[in-house]
PDB file of N, CA and C in Angstrom:
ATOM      1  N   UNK A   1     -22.513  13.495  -7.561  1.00  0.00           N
ATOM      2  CA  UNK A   1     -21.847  12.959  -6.394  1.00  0.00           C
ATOM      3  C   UNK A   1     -20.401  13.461  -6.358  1.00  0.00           C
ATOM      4  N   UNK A   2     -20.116  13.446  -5.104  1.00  0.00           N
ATOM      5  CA  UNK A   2     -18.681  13.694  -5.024  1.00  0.00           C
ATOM      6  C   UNK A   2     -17.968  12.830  -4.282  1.00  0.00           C
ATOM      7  N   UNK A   3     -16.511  12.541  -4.565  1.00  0.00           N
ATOM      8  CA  UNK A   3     -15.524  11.563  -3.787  1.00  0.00           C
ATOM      9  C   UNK A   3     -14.747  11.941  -3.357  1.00  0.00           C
ATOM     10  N   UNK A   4     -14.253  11.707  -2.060  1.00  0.00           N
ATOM     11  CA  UNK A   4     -12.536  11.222  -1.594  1.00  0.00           C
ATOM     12  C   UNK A   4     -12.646   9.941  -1.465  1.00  0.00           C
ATOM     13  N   UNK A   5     -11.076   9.766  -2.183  1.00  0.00           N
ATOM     14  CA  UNK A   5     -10.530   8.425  -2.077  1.00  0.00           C
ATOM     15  C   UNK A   5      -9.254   8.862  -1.427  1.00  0.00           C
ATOM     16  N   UNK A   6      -8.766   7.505  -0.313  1.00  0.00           N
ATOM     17  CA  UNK A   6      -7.373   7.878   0.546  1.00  0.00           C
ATOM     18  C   UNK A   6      -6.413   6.616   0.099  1.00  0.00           C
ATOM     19  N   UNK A   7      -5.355   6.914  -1.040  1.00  0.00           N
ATOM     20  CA  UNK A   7      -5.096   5.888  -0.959  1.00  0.00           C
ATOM     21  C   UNK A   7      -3.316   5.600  -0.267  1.00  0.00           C
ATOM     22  N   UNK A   8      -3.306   4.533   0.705  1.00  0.00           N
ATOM     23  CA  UNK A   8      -2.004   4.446   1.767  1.00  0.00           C
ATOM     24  C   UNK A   8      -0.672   3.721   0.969  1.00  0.00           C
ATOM     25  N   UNK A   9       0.088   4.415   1.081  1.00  0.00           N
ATOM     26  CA  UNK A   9       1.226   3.946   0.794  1.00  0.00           C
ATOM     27  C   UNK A   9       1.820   2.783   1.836  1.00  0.00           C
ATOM     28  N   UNK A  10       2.503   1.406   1.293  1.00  0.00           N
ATOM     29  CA  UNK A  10       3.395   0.316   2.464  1.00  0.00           C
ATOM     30  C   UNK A  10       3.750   1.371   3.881  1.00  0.00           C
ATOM     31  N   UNK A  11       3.346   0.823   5.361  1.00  0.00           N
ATOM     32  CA  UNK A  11       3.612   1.115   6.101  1.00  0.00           C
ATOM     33  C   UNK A  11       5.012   0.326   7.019  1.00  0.00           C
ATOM     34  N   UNK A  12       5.866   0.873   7.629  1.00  0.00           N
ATOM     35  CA  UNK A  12       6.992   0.180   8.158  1.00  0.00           C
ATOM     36  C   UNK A  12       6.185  -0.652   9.284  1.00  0.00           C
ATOM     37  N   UNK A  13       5.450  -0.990   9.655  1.00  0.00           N
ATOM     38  CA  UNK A  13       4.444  -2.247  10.494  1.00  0.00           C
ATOM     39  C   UNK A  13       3.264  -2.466  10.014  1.00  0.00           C
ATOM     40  N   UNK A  14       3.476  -3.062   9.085  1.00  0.00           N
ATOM     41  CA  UNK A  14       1.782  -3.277   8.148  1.00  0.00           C
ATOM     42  C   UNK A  14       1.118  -3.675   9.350  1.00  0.00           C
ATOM     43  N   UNK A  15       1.200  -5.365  10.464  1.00  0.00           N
ATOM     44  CA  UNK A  15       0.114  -5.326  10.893  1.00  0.00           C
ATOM     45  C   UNK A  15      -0.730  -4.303  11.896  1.00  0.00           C
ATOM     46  N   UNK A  16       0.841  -3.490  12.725  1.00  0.00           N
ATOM     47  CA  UNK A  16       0.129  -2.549  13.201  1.00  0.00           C
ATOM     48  C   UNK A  16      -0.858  -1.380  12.809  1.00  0.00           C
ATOM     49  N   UNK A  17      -0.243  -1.227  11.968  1.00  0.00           N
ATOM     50  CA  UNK A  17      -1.126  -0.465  10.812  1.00  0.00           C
ATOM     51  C   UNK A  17      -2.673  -0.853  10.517  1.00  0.00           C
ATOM     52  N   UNK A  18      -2.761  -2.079   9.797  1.00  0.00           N
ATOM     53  CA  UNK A  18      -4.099  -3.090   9.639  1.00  0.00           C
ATOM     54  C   UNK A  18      -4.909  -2.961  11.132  1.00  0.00           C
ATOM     55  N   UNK A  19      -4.149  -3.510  12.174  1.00  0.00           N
ATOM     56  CA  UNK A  19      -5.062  -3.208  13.652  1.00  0.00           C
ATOM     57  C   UNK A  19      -5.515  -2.085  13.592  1.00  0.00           C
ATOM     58  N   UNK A  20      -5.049  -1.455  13.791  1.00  0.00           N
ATOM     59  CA  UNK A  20      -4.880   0.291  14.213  1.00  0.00           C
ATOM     60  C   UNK A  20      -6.367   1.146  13.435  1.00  0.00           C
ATOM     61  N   UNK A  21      -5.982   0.651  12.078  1.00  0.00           N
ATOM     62  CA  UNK A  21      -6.502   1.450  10.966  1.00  0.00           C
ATOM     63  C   UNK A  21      -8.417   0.728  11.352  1.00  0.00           C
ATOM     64  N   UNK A  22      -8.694  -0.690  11.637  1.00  0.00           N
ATOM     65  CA  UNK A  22      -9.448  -1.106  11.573  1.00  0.00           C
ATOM     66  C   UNK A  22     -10.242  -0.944  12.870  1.00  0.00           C
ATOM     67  N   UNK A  23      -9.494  -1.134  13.412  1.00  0.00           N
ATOM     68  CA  UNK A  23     -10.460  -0.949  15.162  1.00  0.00           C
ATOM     69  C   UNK A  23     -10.263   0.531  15.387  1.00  0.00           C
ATOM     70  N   UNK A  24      -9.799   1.398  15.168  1.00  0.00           N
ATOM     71  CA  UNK A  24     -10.041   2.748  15.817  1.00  0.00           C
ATOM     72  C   UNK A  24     -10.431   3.546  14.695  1.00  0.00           C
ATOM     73  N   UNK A  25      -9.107   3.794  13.544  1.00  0.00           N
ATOM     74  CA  UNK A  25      -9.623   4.969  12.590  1.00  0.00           C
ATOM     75  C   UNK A  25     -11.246   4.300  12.092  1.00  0.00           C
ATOM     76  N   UNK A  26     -11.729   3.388  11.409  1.00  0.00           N
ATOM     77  CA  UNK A  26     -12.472   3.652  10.512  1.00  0.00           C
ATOM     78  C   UNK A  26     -13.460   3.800  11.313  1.00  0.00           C
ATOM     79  N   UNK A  27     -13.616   3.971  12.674  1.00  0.00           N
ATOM     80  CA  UNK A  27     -14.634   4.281  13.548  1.00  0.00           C
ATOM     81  C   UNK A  27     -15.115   5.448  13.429  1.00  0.00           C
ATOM     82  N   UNK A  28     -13.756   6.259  13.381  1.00  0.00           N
ATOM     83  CA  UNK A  28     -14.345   7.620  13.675  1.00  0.00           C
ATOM     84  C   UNK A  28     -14.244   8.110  11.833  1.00  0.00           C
ATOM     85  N   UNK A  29     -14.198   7.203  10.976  1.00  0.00           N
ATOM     86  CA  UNK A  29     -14.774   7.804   9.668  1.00  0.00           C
ATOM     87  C   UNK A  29     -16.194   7.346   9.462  1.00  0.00           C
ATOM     88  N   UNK A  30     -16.185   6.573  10.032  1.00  0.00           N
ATOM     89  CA  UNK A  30     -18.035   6.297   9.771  1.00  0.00           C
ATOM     90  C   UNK A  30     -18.734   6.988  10.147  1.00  0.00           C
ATOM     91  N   UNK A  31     -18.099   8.245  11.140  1.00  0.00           N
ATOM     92  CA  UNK A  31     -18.863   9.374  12.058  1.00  0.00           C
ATOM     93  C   UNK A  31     -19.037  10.447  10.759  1.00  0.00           C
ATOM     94  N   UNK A  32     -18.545  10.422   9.708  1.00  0.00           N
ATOM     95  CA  UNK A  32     -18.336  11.885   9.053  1.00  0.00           C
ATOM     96  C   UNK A  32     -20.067  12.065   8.245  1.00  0.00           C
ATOM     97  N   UNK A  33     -20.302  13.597   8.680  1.00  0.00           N
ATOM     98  CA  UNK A  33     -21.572  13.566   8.642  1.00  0.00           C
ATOM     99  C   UNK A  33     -21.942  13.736   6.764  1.00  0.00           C
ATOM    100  N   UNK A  34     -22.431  13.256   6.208  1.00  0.00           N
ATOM    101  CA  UNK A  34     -23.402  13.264   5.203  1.00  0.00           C
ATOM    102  C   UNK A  34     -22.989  12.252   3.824  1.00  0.00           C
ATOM    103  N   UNK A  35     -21.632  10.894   4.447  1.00  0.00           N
ATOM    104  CA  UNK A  35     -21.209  10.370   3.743  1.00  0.00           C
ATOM    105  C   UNK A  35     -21.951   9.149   3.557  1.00  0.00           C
ATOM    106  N   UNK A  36     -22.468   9.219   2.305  1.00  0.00           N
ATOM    107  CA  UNK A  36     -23.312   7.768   2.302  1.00  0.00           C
ATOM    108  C   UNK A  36     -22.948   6.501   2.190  1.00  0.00           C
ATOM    109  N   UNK A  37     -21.812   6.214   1.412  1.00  0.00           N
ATOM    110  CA  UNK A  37     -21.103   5.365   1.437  1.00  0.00           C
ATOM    111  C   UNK A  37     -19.566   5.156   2.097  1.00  0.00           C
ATOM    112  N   UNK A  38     -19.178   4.357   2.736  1.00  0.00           N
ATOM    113  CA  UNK A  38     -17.683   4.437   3.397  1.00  0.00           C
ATOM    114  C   UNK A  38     -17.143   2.920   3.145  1.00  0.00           C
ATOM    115  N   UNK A  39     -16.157   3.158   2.078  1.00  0.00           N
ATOM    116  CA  UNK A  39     -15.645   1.269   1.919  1.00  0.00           C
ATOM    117  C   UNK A  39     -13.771   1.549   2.344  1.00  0.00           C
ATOM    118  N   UNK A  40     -13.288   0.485   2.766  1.00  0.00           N
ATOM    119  CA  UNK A  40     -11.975   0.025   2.596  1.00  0.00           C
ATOM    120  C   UNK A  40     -11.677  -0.720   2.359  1.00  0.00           C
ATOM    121  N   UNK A  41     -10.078  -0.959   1.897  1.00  0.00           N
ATOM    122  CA  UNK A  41      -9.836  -2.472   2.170  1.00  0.00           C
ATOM    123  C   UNK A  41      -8.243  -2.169   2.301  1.00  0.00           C
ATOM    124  N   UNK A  42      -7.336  -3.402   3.105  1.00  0.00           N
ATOM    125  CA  UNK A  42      -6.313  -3.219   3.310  1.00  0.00           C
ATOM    126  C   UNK A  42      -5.859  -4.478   2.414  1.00  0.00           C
ATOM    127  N   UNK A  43      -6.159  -4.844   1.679  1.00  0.00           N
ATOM    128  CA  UNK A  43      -6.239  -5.929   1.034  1.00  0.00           C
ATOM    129  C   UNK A  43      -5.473  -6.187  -0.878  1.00  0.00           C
ATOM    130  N   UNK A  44      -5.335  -5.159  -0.720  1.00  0.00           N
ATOM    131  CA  UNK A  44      -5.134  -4.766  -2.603  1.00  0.00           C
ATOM    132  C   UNK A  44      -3.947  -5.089  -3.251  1.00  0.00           C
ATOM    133  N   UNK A  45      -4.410  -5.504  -4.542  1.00  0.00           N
ATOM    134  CA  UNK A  45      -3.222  -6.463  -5.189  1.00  0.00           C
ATOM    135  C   UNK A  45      -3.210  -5.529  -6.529  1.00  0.00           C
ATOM    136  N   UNK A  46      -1.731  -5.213  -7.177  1.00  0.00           N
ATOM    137  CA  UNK A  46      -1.713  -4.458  -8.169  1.00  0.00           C
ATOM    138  C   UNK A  46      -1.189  -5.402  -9.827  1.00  0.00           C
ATOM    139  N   UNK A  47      -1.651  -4.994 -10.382  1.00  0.00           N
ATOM    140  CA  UNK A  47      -1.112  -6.130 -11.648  1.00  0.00           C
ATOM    141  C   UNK A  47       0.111  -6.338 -11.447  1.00  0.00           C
ATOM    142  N   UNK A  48       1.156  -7.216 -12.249  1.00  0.00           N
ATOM    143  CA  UNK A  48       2.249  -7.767 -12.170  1.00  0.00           C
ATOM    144  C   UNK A  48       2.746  -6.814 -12.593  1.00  0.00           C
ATOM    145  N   UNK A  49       3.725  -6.442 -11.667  1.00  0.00           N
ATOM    146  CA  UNK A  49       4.754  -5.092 -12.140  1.00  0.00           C
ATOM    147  C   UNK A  49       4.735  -3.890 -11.847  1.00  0.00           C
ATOM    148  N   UNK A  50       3.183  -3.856 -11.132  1.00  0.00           N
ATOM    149  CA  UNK A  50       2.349  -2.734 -10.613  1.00  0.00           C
ATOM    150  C   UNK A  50       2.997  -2.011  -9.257  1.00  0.00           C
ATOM    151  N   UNK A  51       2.737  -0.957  -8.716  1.00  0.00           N
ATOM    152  CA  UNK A  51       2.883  -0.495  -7.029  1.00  0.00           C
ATOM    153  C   UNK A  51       1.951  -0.107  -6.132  1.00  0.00           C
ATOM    154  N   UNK A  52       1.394  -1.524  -5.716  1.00  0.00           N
ATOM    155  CA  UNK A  52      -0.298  -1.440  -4.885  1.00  0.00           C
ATOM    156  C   UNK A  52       0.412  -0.492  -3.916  1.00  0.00           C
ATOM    157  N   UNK A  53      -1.139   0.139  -3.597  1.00  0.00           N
ATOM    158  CA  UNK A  53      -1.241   0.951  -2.270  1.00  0.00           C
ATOM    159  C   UNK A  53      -1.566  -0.278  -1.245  1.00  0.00           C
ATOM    160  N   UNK A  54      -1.013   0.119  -0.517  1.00  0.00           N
ATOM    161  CA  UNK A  54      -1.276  -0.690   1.536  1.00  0.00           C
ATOM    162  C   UNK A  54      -2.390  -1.177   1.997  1.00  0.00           C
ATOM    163  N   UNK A  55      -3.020   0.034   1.783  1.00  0.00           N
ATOM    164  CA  UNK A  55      -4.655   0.138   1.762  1.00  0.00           C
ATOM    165  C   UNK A  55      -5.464   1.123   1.102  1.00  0.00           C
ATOM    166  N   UNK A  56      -6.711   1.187   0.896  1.00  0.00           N
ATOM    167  CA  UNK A  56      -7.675   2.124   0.453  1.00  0.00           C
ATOM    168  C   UNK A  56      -9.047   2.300   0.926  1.00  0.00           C
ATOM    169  N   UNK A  57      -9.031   3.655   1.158  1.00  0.00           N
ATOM    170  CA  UNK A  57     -10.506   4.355   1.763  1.00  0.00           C
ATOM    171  C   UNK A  57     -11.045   4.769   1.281  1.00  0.00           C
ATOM    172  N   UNK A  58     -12.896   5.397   0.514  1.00  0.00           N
ATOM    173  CA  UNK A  58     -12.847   5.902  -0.317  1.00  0.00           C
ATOM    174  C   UNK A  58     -14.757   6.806   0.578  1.00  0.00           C
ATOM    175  N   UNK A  59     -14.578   7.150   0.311  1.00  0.00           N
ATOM    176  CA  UNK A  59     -16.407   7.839   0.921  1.00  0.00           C
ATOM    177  C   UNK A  59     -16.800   8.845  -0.304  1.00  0.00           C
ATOM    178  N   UNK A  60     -18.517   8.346  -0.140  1.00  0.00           N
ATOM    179  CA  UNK A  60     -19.168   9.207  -1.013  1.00  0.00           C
ATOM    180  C   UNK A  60     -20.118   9.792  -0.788  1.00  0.00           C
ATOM    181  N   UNK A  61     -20.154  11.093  -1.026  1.00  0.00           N
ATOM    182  CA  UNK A  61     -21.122  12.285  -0.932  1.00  0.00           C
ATOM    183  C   UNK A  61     -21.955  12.474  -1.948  1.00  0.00           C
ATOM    184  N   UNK A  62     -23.492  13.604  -1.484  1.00  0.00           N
ATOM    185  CA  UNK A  62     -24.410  13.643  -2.518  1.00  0.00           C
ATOM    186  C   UNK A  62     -23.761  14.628  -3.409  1.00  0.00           C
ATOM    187  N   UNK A  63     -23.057  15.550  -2.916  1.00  0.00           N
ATOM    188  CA  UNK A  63     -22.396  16.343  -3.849  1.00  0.00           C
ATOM    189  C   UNK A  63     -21.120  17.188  -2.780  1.00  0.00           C
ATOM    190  N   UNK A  64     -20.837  18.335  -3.632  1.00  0.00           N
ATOM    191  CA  UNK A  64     -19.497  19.093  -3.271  1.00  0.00           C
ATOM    192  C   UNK A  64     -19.346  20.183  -1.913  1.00  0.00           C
ATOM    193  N   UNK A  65     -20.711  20.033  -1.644  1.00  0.00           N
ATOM    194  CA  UNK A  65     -21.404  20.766  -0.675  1.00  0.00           C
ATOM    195  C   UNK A  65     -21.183  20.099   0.082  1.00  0.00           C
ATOM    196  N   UNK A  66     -21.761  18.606  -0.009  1.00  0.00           N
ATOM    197  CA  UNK A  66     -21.855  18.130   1.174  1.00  0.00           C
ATOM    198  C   UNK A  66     -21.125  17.276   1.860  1.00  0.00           C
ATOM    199  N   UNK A  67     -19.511  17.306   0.599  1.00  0.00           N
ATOM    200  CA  UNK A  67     -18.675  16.629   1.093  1.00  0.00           C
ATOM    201  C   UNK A  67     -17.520  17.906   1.810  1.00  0.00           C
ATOM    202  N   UNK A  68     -18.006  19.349   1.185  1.00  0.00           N
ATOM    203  CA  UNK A  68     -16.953  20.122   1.634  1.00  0.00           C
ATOM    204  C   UNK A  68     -17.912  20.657   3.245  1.00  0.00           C
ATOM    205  N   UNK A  69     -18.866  20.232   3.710  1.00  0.00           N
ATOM    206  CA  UNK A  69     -19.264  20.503   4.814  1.00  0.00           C
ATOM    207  C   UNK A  69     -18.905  18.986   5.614  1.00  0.00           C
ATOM    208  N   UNK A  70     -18.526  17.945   4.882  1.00  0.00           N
ATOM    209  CA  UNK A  70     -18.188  17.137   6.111  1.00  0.00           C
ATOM    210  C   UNK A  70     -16.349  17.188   6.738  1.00  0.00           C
ATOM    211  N   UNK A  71     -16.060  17.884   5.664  1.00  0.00           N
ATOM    212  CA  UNK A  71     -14.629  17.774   5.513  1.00  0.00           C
ATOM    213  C   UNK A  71     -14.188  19.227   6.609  1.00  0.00           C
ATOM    214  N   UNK A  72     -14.980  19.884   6.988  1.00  0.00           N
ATOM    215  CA  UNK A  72     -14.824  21.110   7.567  1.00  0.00           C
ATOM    216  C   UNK A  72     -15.499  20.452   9.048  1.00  0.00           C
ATOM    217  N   UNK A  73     -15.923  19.124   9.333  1.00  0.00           N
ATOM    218  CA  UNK A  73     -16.681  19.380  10.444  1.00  0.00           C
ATOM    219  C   UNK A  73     -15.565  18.778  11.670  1.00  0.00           C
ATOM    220  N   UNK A  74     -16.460  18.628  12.926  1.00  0.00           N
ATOM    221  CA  UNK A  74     -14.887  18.172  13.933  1.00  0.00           C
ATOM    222  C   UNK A  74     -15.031  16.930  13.890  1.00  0.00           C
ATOM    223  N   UNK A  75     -15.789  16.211  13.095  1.00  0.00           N
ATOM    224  CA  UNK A  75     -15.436  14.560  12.884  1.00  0.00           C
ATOM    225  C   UNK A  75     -14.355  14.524  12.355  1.00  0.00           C
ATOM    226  N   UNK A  76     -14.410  15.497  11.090  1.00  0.00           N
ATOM    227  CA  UNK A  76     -12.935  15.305  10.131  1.00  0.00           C
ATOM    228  C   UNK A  76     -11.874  16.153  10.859  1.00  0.00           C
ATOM    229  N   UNK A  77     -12.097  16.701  11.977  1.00  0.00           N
ATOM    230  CA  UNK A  77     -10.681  16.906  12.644  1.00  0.00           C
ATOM    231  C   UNK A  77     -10.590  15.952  12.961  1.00  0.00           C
ATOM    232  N   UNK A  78     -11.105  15.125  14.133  1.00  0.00           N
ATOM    233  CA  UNK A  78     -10.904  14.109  14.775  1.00  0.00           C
ATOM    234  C   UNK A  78      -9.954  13.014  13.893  1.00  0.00           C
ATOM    235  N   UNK A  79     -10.431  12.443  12.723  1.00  0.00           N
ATOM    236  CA  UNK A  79     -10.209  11.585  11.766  1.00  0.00           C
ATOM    237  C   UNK A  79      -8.795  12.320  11.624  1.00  0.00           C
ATOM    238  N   UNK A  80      -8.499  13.678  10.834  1.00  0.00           N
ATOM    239  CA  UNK A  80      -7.284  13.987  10.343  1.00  0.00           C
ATOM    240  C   UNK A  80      -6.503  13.576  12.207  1.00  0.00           C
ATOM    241  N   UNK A  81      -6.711  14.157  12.774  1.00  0.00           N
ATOM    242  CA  UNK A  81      -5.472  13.876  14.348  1.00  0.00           C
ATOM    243  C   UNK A  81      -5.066  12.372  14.587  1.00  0.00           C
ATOM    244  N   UNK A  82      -6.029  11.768  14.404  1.00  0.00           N
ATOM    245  CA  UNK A  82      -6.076  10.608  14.569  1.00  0.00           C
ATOM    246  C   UNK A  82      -5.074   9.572  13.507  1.00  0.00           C
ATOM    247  N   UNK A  83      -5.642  10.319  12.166  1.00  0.00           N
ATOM    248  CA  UNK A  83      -4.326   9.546  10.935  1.00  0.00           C
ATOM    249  C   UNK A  83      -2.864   9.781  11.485  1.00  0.00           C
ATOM    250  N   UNK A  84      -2.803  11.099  12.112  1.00  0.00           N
ATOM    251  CA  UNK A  84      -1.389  11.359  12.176  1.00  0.00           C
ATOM    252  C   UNK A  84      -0.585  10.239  13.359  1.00  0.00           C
ATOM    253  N   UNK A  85      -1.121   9.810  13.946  1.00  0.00           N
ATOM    254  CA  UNK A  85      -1.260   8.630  14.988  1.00  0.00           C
ATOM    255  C   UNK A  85      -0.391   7.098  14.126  1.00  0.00           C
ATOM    256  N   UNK A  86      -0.979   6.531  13.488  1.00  0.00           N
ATOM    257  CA  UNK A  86      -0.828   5.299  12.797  1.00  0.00           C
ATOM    258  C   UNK A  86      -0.182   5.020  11.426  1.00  0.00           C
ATOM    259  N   UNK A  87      -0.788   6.891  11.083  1.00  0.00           N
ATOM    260  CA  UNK A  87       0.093   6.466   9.428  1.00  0.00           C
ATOM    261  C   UNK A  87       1.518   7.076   9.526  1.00  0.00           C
ATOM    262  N   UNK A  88       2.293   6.021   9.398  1.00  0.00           N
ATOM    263  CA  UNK A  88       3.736   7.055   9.589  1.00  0.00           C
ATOM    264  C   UNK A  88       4.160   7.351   8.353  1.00  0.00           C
ATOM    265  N   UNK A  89       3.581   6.656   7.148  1.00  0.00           N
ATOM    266  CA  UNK A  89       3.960   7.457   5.780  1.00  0.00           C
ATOM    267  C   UNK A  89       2.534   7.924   5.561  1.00  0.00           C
ATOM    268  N   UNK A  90       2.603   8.678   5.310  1.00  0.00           N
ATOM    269  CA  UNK A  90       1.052   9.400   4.830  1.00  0.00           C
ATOM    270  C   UNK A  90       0.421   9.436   3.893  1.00  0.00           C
ATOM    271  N   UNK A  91      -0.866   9.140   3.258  1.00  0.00           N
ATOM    272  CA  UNK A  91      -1.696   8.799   2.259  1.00  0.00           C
ATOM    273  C   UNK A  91      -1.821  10.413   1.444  1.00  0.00           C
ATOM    274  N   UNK A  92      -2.336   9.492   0.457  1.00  0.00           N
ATOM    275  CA  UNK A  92      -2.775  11.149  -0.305  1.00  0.00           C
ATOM    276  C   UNK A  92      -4.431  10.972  -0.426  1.00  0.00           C
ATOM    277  N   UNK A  93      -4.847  12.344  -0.441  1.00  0.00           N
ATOM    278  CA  UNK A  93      -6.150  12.065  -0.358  1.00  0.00           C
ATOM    279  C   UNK A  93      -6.011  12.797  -1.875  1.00  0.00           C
ATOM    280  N   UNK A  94      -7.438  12.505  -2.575  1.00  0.00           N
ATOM    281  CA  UNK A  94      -7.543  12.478  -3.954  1.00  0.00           C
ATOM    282  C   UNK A  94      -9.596  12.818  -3.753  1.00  0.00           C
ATOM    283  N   UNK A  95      -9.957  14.305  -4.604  1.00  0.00           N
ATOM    284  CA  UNK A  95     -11.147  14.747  -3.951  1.00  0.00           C
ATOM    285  C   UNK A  95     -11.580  14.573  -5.634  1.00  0.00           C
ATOM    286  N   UNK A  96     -12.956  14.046  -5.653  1.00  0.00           N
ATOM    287  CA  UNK A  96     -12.990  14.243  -7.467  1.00  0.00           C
ATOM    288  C   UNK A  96     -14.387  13.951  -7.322  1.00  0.00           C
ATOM    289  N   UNK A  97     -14.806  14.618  -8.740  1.00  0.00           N
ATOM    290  CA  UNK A  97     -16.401  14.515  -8.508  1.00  0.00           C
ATOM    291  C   UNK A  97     -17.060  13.377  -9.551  1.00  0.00           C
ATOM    292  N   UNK A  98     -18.020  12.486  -9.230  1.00  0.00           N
ATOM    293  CA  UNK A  98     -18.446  11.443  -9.672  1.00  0.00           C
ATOM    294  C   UNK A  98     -19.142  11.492 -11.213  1.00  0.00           C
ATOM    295  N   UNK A  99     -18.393  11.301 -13.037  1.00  0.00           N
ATOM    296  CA  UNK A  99     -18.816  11.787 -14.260  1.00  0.00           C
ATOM    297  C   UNK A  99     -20.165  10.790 -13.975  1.00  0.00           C
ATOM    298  N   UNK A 100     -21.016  11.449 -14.861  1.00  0.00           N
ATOM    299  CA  UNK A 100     -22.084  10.347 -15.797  1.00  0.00           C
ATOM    300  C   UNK A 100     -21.936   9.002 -16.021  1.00  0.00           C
ATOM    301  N   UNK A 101     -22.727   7.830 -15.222  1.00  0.00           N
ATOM    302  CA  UNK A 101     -22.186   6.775 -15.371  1.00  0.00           C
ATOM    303  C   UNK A 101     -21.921   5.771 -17.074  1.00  0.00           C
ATOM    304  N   UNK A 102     -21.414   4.668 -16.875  1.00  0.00           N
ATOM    305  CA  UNK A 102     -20.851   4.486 -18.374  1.00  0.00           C
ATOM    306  C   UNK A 102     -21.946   3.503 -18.697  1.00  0.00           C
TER     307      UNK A 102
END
């Protein structure tokens, strides 16, 4: 399997952000073709002392193929035009492939 995870740095209007991110973007990430799984949450708490991310996105593919053919398709344009919209600090995306489970 393969992953992206997106994870968002504090936005200067969290709730706009939270709206935004929930009713429009994750719409058009649920469109991305061959991702089997798609979770978020804007919700995340970091240990005491920690520096939570804002929010987190994460989708999973059967493999590298088929995440580098969704990542090339015009869903994932759509999705990238669309981030540039809401996120005014910008996430990092983080691409990694899924070890042997434990």
């Amino acid at each position: 399997m393969r992953n992206v995870v997106v994870p968002y740095p504090s936005q200067p209007d969290p709730g706009a952000f939270k709206r935004y991110h929930m009713n429009e973007h994750v719409a058009l990430v649920r469109k991305l073709p061959g991702a089997r799984v798609v979770s978020y949450s804007c919700n995340g708490q970091a240990p005491e002392g920690g520096s939570p991310k804002f929010c987190v996105f994460a989708a999973e593919f059967d493999n590298g193929a088929a995440m580098a053919a969704a990542m090339a398709s015009p869903q994932e344009q759509a999705v990238a035009e669309n981030g540039v919209i809401f996120a005014e600090v910008p996430p990092t995306l983080i691409y990694y492939p899924v070890e042997a489970g434990i």
